[in-house]
C-alpha atoms as a PDB file:
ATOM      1  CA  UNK A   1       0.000   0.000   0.000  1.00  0.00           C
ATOM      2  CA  UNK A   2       1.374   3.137  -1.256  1.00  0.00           C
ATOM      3  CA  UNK A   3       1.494   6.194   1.466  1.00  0.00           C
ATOM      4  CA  UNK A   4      -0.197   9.172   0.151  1.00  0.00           C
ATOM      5  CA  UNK A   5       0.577  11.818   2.908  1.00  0.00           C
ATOM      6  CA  UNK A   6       3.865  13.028   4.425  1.00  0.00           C
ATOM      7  CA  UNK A   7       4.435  13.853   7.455  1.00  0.00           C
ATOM      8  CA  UNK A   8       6.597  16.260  10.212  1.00  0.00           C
ATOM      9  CA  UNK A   9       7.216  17.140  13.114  1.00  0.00           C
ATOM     10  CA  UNK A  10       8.089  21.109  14.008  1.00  0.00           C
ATOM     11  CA  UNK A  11       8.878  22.334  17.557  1.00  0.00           C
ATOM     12  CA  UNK A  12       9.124  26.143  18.278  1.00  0.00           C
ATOM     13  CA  UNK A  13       9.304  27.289  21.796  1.00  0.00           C
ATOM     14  CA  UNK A  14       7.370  25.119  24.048  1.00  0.00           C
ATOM     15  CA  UNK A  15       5.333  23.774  21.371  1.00  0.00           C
ATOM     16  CA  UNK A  16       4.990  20.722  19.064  1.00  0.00           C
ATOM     17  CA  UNK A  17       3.066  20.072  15.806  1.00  0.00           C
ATOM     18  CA  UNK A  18       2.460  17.010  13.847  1.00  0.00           C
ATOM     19  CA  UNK A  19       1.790  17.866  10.513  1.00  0.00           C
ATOM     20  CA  UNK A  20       0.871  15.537   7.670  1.00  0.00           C
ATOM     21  CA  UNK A  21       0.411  17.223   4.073  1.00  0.00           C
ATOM     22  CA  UNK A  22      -1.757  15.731   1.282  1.00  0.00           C
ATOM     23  CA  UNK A  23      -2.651  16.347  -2.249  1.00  0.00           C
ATOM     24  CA  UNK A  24      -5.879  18.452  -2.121  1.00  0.00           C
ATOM     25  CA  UNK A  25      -7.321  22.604  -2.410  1.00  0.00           C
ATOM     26  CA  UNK A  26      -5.085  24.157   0.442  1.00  0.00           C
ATOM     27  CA  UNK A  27      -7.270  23.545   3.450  1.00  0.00           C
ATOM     28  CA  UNK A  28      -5.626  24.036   6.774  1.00  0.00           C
ATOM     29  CA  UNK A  29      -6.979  22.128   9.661  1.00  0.00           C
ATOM     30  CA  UNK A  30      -6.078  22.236  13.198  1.00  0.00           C
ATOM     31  CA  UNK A  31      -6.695  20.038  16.448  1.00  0.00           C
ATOM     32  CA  UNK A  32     -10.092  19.395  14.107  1.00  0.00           C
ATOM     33  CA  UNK A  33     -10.959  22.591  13.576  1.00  0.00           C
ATOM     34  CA  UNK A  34     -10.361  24.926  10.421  1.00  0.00           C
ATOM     35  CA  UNK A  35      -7.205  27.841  10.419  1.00  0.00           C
ATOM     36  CA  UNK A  36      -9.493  30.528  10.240  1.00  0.00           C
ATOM     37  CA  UNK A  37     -11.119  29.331  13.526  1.00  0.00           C
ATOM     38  CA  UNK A  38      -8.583  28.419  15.214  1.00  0.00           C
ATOM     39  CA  UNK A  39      -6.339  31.623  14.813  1.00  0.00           C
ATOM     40  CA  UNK A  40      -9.659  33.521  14.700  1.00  0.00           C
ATOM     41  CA  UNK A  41      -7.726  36.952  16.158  1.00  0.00           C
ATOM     42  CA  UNK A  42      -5.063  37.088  13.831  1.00  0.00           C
ATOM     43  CA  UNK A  43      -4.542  37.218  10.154  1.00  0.00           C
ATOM     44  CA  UNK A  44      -1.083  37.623  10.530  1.00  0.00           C
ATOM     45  CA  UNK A  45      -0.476  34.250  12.034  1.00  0.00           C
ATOM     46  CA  UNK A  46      -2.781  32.782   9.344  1.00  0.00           C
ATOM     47  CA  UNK A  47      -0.387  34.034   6.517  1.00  0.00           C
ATOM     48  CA  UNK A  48       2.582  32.772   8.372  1.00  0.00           C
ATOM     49  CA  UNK A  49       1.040  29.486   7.871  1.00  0.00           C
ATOM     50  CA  UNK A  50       1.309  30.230   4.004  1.00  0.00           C
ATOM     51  CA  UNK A  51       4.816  31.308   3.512  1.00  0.00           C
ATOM     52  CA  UNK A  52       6.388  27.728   3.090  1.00  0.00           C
ATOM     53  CA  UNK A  53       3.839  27.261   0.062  1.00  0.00           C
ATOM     54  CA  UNK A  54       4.714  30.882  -1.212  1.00  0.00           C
ATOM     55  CA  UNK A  55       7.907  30.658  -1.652  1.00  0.00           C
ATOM     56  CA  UNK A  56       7.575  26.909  -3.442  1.00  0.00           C
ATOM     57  CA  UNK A  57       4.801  28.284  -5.404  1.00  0.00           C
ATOM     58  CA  UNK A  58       2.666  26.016  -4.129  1.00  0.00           C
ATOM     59  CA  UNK A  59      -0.396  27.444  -3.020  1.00  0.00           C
ATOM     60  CA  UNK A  60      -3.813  25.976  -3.039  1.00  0.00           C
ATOM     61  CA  UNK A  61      -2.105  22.324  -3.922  1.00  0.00           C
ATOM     62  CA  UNK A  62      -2.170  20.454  -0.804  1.00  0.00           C
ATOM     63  CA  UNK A  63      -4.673  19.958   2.516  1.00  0.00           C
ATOM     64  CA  UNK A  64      -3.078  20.114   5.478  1.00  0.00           C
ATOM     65  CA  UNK A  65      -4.159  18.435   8.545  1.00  0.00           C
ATOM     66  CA  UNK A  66      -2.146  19.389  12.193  1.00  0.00           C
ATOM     67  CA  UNK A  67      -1.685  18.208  15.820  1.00  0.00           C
ATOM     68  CA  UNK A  68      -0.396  20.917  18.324  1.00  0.00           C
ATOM     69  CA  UNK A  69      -0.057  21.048  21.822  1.00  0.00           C
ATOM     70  CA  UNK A  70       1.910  23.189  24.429  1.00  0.00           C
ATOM     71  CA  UNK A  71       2.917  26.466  24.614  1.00  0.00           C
ATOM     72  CA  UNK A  72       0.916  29.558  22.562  1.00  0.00           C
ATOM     73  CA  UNK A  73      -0.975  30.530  19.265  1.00  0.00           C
ATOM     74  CA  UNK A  74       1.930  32.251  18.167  1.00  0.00           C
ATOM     75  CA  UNK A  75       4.874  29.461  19.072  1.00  0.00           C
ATOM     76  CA  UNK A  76       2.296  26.810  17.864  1.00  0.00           C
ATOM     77  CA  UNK A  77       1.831  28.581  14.718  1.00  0.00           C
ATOM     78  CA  UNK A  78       5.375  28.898  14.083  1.00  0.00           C
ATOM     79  CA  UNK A  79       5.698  25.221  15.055  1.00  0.00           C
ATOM     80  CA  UNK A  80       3.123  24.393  12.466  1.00  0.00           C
ATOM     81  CA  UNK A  81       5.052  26.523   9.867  1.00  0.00           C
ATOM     82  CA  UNK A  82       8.631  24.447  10.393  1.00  0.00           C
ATOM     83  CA  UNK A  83       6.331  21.346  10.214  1.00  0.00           C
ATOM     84  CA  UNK A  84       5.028  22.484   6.548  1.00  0.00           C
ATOM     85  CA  UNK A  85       8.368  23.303   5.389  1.00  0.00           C
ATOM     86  CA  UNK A  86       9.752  19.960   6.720  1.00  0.00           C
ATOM     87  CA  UNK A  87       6.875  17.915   5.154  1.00  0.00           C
ATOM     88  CA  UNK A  88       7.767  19.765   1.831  1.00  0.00           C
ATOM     89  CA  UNK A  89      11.282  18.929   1.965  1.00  0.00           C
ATOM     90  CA  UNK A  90       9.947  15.141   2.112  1.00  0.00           C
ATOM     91  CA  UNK A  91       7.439  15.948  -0.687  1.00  0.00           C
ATOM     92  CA  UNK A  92      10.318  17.229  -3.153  1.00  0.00           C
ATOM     93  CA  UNK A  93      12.988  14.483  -2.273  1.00  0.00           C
ATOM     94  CA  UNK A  94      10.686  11.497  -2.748  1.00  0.00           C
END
């Protein structure tokens, strides 16, 4: 059986995210409930959570589905950022 996700792990401060990345329309999801609800406050933080696919030129290509505990929204954010980026770096070298 053929895996069709990949998957990180990205710390930042006192938090940790477990991010898996899929082939889809660029939904975010996290701890079960969509970006824009979960960083309701800030639309700053929810374009950090872009920037990996921006600068790959990526956008809108792949769902997105996180895990994050400890810490707060902004060091979980950032957490969930290096987790992205990391899961990207798997997506390009396999």
């Amino acid at each position: 059986m053929a895996k069709n996700y990949f998957y990180a792990i990205g710390r930042r401060k006192s938090s940790t995210a477990r991010v898996r990345l899929q082939s889809g329309k660029g939904t975010i999801v996290i701890n079960d409930k969509p970006a824009n609800e979960y960083a309701v406050d800030s639309k700053y933080l929810l374009s950090k959570l872009n920037e990996p696919f921006r600068a790959l030129d990526q956008e809108n290509k792949y769902d997105i589905t996180v895990k994050v505990d400890g810490g707060g929204t902004t060091g979980q954010i950032e957490a969930i950022r290096l987790g992205i980026s990391k899961a990207l770096v798997e997506l390009k070298t396999f």
